[in-house]
Protein backbone atom coordinates (compact mmCIF):
# COMPACT_ATOMS: atom_id res chain seq x y z
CA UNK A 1 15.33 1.21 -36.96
CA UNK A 2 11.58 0.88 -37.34
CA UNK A 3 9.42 -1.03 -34.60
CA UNK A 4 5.94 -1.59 -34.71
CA UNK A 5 4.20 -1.03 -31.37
CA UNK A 6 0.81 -3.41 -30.56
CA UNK A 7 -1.69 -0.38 -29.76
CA UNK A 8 -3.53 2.12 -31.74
CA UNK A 9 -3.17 4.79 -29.42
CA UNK A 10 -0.51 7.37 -31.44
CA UNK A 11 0.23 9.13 -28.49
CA UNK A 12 1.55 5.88 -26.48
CA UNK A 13 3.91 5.64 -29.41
CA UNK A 14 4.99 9.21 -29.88
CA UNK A 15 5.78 9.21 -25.97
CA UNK A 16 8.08 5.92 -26.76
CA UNK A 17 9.29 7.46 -29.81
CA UNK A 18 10.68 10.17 -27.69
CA UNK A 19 12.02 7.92 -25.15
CA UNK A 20 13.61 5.68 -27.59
CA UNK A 21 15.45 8.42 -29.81
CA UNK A 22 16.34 7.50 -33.65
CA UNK A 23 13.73 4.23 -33.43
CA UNK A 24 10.40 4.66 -35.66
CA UNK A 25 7.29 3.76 -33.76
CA UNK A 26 4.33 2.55 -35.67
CA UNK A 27 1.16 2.17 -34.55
CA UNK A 28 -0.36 -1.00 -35.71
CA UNK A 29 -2.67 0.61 -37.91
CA UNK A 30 0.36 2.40 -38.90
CA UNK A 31 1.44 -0.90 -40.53
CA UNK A 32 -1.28 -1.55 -41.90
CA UNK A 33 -4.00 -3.95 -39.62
CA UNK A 34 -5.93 -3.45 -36.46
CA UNK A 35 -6.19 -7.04 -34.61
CA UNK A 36 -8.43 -7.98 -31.86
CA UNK A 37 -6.32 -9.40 -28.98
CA UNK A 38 -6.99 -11.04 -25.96
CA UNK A 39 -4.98 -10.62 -23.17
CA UNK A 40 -5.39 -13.56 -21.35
CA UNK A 41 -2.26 -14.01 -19.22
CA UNK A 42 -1.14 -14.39 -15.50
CA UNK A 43 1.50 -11.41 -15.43
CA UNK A 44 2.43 -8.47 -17.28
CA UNK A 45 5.12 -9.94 -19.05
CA UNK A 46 2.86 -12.52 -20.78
CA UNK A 47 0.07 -9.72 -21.80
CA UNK A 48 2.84 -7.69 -23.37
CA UNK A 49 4.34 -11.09 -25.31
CA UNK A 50 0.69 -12.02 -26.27
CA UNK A 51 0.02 -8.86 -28.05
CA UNK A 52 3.75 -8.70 -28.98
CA UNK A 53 3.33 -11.96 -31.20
CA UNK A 54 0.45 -11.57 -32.52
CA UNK A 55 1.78 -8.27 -34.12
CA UNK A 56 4.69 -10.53 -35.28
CA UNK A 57 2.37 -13.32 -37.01
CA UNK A 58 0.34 -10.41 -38.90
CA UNK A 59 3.81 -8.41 -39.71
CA UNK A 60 7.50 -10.44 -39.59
CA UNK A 61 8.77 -7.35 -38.67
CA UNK A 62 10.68 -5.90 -35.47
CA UNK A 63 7.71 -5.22 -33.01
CA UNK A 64 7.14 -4.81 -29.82
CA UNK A 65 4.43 -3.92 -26.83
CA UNK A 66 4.10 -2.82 -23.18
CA UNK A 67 1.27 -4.29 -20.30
CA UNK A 68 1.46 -2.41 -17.20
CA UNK A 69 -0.64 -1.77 -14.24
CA UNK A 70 -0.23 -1.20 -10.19
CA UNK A 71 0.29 -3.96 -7.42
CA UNK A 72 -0.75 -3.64 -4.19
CA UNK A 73 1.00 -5.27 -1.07
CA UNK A 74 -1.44 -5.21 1.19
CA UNK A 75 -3.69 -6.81 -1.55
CA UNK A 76 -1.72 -9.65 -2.46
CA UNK A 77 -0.51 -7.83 -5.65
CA UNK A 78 -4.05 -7.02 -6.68
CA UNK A 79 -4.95 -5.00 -8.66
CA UNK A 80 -2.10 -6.24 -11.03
CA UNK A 81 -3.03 -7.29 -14.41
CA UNK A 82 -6.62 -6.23 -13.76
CA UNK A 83 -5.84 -2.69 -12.94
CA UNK A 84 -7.87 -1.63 -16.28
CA UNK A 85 -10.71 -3.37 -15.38
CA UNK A 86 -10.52 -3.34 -11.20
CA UNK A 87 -13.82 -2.17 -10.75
CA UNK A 88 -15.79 -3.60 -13.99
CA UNK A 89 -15.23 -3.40 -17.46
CA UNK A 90 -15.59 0.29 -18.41
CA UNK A 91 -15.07 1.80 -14.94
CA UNK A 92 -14.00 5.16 -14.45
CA UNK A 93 -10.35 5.82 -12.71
CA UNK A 94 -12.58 7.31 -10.01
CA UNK A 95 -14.14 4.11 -9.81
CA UNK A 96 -10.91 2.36 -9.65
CA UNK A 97 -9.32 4.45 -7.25
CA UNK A 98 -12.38 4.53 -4.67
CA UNK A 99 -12.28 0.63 -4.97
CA UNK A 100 -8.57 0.70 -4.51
CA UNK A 101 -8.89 2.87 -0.99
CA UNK A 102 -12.04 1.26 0.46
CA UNK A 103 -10.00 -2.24 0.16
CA UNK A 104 -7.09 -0.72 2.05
CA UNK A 105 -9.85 1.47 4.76
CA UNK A 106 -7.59 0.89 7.93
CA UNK A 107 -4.29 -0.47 6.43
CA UNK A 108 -1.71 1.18 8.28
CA UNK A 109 1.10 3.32 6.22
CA UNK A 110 3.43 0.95 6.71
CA UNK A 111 1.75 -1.78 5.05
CA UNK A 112 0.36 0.29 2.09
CA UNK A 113 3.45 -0.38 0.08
CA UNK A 114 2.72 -0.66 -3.84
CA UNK A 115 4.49 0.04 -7.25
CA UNK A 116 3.47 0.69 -10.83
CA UNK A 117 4.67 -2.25 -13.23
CA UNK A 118 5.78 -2.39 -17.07
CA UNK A 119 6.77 -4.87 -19.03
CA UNK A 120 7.61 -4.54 -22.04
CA UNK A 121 8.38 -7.61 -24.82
CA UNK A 122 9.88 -7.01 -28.07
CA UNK A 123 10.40 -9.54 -31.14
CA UNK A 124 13.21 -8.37 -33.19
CA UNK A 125 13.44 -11.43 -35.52
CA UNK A 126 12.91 -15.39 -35.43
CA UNK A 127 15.81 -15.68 -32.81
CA UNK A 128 15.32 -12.55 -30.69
CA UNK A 129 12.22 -12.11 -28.39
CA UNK A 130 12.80 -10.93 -24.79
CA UNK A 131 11.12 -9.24 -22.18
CA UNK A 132 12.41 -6.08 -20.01
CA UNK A 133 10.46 -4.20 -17.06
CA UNK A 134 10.66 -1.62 -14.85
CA UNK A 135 8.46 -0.48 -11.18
CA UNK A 136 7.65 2.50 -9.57
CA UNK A 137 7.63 2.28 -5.89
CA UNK A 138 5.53 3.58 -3.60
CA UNK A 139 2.96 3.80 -1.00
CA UNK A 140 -1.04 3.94 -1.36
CA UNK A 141 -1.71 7.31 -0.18
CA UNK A 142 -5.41 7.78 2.36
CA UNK A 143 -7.05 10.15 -0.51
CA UNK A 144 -6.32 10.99 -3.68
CA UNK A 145 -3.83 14.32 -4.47
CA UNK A 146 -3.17 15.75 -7.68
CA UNK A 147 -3.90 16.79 -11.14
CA UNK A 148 -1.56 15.11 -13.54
CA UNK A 149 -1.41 12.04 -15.18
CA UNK A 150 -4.07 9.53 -15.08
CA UNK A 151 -5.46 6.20 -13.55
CA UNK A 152 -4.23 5.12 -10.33
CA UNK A 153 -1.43 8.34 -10.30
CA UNK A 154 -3.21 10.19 -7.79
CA UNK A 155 -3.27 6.96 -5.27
CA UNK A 156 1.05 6.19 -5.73
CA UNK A 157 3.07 7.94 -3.19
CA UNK A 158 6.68 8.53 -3.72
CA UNK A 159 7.95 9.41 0.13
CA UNK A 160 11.52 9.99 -2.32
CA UNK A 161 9.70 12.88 -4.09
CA UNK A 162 7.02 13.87 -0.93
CA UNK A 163 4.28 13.69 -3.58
CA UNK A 164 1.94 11.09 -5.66
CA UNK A 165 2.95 10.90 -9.55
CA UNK A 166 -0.18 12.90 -9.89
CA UNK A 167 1.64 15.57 -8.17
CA UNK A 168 4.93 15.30 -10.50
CA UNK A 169 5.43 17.45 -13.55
CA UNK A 170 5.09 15.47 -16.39
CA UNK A 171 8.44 15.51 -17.47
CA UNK A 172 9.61 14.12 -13.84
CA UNK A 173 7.15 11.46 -14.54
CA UNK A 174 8.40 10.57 -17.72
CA UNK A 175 12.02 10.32 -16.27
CA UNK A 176 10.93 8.14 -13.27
CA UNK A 177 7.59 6.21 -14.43
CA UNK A 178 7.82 2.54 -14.73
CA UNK A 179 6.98 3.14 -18.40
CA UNK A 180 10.07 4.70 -18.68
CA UNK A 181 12.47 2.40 -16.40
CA UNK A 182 11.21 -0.24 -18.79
CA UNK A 183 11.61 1.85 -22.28
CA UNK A 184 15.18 2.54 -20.75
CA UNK A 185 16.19 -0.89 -20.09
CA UNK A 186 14.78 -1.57 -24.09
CA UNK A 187 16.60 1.09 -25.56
CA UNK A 188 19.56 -0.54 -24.31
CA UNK A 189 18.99 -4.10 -25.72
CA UNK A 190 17.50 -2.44 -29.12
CA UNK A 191 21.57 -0.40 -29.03
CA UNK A 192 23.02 -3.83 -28.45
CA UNK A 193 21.16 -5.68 -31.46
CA UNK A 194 22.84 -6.99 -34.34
CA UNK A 195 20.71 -7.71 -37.42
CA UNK A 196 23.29 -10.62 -38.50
């Protein structure tokens, strides 16, 4: 099977490559375009079906793409689908991240809970489009700890592991992560499909 994923970033399709096993990821320009999308909606789910159909109008072919970011209890669920852009377009994840803990200055533990989200939608034809996610669940740690992984990792405690994902090796990330949960639960469906 061949799926075309809605980024141009070869390494985010490599890594679901891997976690998919015997699917063909293709970058979009890959397949041959590079659209502009806007991802304009209310959840994660909707970002990933924008970009997912827009891939589909350009290509009628099996597709499919991820939106994923960290909600905050404490903050209502903020950052959520603004998690790229939480401190300004262009913002470091040191930006993000001191944002993230001077919001939370004096939030005790127990009400620091958070998790990383993914959702990933997939079009496999005119009849099949569907939606599958995943979390990881944590805890906003005081400071950041760690040297792997990226964005808000440093921030997400697991109390199950006694570490932030930062602190994980990156192949226990890529076990637990959200981004994985959510591959998982697609790698299922994509087993279960029947071109008819």
């Amino acid at each position: 099977m061949e799926l075309i994923l809605a980024t141009s970033n070869t390494h985010k399709a490599e890594e679901f490559a891997s976690i998919l096993g015997g699917v063909r990821v293709l970058t979009m320009k890959e397949a041959g375009f590079s659209p502009e999308i806007v991802e304009d909606g209310a959840t994660f789910a909707e970002n990933a079906m924008i970009k997912c159909r827009a891939v589909w109008e350009l290509a009628h072919r099996p597709c499919f793409a991820d939106d994923s970011g960290l909600c905050v209890d404490a903050l209502d669920g903020a950052p959520g689908v603004y998690s790229a852009r939480y401190a300004g377009e262009g913002a470091s994840s040191e930006a993000r991240n001191e944002k993230l803990l001077r919001a939370l200055k004096g939030v005790p533990a127990e009400k620091r809970g958070a998790r990383f989200v993914c959702a990933i939608a997939c079009i496999l034809d005119e009849r099949t489009a569907f939606v599958v996610e995943g979390t990881c669940e944590g805890v906003i740690a005081e400071a950041p700890r760690g040297e792997h992984g990226f964005g808000y990792d440093p921030l997400l405690y697991l109390p199950e592991y006694g570490c932030t994902v930062a602190e994980l090796s990156p192949e226990k990330k890529n076990e637990i992560s959200h981004r994985a949960r959510a591959a998982a639960r697609l790698r299922e469906r994509l087993a279960g499909y029947n071109a008819d």
